[in-house]
N, C-alpha and C. Protein backbone atom coordinates (compact mmCIF):
# COMPACT_ATOMS: atom_id res chain seq x y z
N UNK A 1 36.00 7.96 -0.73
CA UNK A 1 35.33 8.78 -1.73
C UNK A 1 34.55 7.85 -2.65
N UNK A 2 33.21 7.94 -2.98
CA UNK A 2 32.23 7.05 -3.49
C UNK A 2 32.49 7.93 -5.20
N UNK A 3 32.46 6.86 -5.95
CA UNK A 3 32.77 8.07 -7.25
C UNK A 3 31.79 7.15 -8.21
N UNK A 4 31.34 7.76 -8.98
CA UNK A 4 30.40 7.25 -10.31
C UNK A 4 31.20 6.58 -11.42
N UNK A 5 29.99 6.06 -12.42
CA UNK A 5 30.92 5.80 -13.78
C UNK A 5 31.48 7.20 -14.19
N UNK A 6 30.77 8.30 -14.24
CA UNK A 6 30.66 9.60 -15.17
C UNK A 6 32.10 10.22 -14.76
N UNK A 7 32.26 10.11 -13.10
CA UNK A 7 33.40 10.36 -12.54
C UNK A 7 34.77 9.81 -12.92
N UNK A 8 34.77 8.77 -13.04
CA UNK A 8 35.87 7.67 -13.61
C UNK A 8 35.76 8.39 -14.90
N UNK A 9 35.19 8.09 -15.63
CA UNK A 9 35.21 8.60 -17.02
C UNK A 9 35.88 9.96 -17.51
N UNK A 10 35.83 11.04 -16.22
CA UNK A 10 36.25 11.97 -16.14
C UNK A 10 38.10 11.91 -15.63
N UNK A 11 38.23 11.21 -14.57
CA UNK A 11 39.54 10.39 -14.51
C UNK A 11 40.24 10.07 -15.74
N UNK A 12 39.38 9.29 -16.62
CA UNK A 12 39.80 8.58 -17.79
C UNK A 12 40.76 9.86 -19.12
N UNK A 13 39.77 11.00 -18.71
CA UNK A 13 39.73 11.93 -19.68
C UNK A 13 40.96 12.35 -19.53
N UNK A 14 41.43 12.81 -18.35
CA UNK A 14 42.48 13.70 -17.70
C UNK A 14 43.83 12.14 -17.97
N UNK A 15 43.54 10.96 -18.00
CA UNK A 15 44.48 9.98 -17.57
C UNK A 15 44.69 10.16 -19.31
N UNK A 16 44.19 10.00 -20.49
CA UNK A 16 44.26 9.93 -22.08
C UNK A 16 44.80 11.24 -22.25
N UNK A 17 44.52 12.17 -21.51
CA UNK A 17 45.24 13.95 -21.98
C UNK A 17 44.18 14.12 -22.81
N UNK A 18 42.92 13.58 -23.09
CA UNK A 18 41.65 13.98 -23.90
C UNK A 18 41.55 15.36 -24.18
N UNK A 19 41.80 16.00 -25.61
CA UNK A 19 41.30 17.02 -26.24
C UNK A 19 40.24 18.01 -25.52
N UNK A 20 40.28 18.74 -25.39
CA UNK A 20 38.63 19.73 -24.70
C UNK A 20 37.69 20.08 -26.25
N UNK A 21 38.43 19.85 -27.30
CA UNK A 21 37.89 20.35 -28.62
C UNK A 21 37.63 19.06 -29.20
N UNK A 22 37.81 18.22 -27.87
CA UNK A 22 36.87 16.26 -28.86
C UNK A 22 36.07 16.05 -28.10
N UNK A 23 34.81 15.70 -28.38
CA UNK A 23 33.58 15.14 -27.61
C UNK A 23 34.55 13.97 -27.03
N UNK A 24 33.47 13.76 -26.03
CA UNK A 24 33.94 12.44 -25.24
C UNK A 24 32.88 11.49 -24.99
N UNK A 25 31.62 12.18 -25.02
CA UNK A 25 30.40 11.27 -25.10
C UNK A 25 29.90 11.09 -26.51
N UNK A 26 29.94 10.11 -26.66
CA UNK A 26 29.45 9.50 -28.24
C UNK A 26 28.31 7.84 -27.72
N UNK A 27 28.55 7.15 -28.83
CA UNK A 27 27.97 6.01 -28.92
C UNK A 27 29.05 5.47 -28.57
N UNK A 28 29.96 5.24 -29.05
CA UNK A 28 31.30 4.10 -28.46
C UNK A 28 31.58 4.49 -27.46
N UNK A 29 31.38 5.35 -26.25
CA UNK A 29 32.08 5.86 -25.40
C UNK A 29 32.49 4.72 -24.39
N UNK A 30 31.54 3.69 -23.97
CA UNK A 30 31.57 2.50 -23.39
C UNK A 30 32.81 1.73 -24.07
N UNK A 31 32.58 1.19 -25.24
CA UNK A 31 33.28 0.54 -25.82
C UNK A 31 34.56 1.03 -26.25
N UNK A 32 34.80 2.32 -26.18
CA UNK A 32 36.28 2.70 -26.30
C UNK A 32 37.00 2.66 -25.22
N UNK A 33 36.28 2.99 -23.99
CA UNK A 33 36.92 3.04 -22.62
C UNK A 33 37.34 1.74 -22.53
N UNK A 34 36.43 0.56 -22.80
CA UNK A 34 36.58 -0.92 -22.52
C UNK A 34 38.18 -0.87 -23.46
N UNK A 35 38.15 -0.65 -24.77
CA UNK A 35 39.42 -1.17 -25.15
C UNK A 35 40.79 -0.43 -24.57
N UNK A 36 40.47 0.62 -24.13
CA UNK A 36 41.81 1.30 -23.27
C UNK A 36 42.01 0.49 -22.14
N UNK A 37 40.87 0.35 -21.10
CA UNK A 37 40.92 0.30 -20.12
C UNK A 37 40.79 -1.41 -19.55
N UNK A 38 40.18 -1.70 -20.53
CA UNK A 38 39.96 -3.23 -19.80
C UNK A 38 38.77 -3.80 -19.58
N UNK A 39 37.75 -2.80 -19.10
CA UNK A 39 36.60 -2.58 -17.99
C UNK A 39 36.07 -1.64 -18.64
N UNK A 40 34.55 -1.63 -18.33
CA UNK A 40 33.90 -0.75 -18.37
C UNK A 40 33.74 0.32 -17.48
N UNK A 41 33.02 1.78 -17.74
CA UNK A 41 33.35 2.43 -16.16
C UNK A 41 32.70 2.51 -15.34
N UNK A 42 31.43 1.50 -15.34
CA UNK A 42 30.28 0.79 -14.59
C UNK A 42 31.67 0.08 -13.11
N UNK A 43 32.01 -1.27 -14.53
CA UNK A 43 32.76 -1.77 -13.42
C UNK A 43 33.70 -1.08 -12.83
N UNK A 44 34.63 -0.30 -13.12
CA UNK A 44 36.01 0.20 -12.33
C UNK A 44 35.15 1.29 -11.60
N UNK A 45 33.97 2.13 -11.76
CA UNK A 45 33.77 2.33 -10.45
C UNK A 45 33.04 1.75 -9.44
N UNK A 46 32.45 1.08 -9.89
CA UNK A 46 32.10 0.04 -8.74
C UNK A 46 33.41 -0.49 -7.81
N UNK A 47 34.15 -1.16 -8.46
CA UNK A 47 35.27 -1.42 -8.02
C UNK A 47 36.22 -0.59 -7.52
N UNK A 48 36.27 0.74 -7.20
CA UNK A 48 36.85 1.86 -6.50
C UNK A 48 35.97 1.81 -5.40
N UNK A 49 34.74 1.61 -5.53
CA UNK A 49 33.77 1.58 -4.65
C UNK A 49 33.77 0.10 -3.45
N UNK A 50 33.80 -0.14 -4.14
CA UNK A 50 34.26 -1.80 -3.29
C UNK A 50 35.58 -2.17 -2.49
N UNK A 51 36.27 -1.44 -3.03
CA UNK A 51 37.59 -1.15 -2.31
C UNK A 51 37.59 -0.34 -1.11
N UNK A 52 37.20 1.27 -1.22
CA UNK A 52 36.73 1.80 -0.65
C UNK A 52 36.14 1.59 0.77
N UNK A 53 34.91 0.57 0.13
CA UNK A 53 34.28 0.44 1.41
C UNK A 53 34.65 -0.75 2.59
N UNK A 54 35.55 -1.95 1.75
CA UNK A 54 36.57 -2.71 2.24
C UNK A 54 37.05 -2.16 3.50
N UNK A 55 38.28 -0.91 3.03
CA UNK A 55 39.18 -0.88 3.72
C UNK A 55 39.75 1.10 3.51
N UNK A 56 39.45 1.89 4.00
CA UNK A 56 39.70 3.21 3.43
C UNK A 56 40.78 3.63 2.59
N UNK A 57 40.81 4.14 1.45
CA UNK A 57 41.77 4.45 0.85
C UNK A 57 43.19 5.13 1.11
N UNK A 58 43.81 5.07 0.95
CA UNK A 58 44.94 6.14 1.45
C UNK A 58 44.53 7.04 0.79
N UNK A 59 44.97 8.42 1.28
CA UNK A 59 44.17 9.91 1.15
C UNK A 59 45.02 10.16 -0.18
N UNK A 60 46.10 9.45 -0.45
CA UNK A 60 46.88 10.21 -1.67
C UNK A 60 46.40 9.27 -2.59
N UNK A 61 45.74 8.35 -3.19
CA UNK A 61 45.23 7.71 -4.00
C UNK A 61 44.30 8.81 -4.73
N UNK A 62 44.30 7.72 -5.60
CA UNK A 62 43.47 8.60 -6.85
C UNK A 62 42.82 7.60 -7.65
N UNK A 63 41.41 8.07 -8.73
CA UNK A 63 40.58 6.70 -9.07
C UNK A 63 42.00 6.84 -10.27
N UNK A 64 42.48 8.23 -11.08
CA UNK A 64 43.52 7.64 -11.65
C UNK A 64 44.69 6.70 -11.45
N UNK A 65 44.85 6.04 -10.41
CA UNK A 65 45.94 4.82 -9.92
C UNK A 65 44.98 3.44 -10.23
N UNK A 66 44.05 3.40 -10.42
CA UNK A 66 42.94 2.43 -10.41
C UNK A 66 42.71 1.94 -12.16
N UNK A 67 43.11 3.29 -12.61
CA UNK A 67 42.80 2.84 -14.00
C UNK A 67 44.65 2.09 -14.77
């Protein structure tokens, strides 16, 4: 499964239990993910992506195991 930043980010949302009554796109949105996460969600999906195309995922994986 080829997944985006926007996608991950969406991962991210569901992985934090993110509010539906809090924006999630702002100006820090980059830079907050970076301090949760480590990474930006450029890189971690790239890097789902790189994995991916490595070697196929197991079907029960999730980009949430990644974060």
């Amino acid at each position: 499964m080829i997944i985006t930043a926007d996608g991950i980010e969406l991962w991210a949302q569901k992985v934090l239990r993110w509010p539906d009554n809090r924006r999630w796109k702002q100006v820090d949105t980059d830079s907050r993910f970076r301090s949760v996460f480590g990474a930006g969600s450029l890189v971690v999906a790239d890097l789902w992506n790189r994995i991916e195309a490595e070697a196929p995922i197991d079907k029960d994986a999730l980009p949430k195991h990644l974060l």
